[in-house]
N, C-alpha and C. Protein backbone atom coordinates (compact mmCIF):
# COMPACT_ATOMS: atom_id res chain seq x y z
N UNK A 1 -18.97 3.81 1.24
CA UNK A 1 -18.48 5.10 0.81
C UNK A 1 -18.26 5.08 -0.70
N UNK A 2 -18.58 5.98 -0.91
CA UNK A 2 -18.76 5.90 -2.56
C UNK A 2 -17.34 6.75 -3.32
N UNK A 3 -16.83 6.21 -4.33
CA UNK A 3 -15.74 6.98 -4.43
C UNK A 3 -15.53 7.34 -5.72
N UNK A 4 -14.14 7.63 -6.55
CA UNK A 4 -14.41 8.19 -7.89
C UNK A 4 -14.62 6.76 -8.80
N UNK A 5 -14.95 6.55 -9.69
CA UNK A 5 -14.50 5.10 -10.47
C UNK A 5 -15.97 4.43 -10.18
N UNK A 6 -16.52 4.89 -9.16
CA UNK A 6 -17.84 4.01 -8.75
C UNK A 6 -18.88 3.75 -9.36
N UNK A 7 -20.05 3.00 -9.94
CA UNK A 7 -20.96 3.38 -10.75
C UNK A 7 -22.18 3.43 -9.87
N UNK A 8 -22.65 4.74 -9.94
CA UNK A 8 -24.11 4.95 -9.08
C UNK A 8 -25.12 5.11 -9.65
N UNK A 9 -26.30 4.77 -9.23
CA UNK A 9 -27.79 4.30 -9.82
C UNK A 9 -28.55 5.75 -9.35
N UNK A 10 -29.20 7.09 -9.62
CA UNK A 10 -30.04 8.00 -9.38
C UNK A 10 -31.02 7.30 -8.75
N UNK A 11 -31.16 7.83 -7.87
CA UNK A 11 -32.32 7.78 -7.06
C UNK A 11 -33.72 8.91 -6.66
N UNK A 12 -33.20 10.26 -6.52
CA UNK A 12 -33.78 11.08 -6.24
C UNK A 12 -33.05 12.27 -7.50
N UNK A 13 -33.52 12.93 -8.24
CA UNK A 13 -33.50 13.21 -9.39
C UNK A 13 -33.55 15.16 -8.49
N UNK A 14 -34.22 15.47 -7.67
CA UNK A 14 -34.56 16.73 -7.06
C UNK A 14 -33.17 17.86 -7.42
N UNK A 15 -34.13 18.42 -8.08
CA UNK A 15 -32.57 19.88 -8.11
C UNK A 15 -31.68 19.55 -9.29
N UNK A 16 -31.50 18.01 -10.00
CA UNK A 16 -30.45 18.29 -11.30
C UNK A 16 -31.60 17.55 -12.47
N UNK A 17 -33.12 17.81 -12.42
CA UNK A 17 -34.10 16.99 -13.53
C UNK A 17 -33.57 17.56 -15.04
N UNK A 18 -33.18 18.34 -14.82
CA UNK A 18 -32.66 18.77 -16.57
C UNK A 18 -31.54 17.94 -16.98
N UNK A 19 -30.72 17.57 -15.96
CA UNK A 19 -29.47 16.79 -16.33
C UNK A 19 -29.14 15.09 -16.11
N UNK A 20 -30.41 14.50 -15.37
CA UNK A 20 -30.09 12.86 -15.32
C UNK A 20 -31.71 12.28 -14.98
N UNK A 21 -31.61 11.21 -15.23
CA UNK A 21 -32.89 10.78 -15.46
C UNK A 21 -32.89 9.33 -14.31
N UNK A 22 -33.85 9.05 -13.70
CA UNK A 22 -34.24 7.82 -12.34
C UNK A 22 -33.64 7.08 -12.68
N UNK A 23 -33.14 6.44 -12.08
CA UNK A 23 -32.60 4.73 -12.38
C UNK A 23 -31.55 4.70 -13.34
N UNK A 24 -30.81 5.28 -14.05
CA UNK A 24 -29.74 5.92 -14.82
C UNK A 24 -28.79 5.81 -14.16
N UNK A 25 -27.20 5.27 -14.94
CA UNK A 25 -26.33 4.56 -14.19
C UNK A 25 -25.27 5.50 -14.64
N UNK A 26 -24.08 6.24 -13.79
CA UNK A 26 -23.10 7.15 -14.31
C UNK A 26 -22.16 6.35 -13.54
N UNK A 27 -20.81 7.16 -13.65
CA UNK A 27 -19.73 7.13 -13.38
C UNK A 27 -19.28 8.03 -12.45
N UNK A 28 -18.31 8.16 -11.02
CA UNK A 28 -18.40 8.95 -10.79
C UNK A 28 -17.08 9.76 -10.52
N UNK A 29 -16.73 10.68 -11.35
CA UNK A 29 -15.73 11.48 -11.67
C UNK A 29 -14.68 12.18 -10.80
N UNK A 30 -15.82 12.60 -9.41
CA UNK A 30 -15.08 13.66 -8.61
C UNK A 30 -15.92 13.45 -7.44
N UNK A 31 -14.99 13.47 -6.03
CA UNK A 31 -15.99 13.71 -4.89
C UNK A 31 -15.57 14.38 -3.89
N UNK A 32 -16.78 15.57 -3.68
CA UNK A 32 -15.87 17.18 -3.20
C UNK A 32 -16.45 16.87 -1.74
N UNK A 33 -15.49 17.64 -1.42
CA UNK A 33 -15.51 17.42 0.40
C UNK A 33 -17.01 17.70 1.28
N UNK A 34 -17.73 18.75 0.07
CA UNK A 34 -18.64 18.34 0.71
C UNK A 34 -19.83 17.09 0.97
N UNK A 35 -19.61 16.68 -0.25
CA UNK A 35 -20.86 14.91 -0.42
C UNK A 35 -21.08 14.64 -2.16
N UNK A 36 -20.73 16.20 -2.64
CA UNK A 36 -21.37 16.14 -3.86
C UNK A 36 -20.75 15.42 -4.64
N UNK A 37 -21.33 14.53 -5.86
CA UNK A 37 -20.46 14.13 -6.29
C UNK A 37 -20.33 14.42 -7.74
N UNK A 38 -19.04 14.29 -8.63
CA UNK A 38 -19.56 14.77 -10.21
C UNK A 38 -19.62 13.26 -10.79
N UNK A 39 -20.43 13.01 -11.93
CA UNK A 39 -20.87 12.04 -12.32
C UNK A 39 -20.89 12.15 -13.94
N UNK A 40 -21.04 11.42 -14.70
CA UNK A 40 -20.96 11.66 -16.00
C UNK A 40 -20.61 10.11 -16.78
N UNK A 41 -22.09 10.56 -17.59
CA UNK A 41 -21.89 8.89 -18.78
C UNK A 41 -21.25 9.73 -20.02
N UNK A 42 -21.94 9.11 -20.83
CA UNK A 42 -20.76 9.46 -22.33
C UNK A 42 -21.84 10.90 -23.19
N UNK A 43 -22.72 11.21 -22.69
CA UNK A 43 -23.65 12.66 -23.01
C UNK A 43 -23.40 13.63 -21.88
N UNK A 44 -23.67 13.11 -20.63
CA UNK A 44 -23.88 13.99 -19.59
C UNK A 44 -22.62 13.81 -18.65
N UNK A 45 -22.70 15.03 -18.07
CA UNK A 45 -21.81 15.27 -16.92
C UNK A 45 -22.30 16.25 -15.68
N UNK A 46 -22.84 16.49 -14.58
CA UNK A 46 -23.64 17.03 -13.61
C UNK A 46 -23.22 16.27 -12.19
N UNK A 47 -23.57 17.47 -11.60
CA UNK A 47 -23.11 17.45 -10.11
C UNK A 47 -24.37 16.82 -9.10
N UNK A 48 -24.26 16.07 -8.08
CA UNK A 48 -25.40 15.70 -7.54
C UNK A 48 -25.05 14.93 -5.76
N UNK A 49 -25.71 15.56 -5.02
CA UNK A 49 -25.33 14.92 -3.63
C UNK A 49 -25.15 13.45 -3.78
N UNK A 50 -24.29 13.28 -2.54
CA UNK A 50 -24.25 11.42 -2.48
C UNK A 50 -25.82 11.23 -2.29
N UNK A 51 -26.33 11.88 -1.17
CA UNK A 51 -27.37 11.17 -0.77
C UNK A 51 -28.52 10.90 -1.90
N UNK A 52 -28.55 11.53 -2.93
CA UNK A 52 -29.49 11.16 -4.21
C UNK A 52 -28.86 10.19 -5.37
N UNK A 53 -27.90 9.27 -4.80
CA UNK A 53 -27.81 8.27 -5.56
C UNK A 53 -27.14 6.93 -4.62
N UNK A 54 -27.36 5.89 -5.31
CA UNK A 54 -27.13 4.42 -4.61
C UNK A 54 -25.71 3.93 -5.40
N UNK A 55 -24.84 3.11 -4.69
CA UNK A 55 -23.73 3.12 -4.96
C UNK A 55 -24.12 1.30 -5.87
N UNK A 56 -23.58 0.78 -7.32
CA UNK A 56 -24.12 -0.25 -8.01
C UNK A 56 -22.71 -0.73 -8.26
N UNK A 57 -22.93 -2.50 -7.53
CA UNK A 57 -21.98 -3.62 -7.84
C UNK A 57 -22.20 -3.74 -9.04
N UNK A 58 -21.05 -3.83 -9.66
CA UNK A 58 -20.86 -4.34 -11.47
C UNK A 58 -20.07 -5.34 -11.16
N UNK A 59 -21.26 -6.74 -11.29
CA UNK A 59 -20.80 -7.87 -11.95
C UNK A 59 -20.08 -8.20 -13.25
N UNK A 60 -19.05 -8.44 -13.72
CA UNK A 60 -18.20 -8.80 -15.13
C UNK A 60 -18.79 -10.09 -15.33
């Protein structure tokens, strides 16, 4: 389950291509009851289903 604080990897880009790019690693800000989640690196900020991104272990 993916939650806020999480860092997720794009996978399927469909429906937000103006706002994040494949394989591109965000943060994730907000997660609304329905799946969506808000996401945002240090340029961008955009909304995007769970199911179009993979949830990424950060090794320190």
């Amino acid at each position: 389950m993916i939650q806020i604080g999480d860092i997720v990897e794009i996978q399927d880009r469909t429906g937000v291509e103006p706002y994040v790019i494949d394989g591109e690693r965000y943060t994730v800000i907000d997660v609304q009851e329905s799946g969506t989640l808000k996401i945002a690196d240090n340029e961008t900020t955009a909304f995007i289903p769970q199911s179009q991104v993979k949830k990424v272990k950060v090794i320190d």
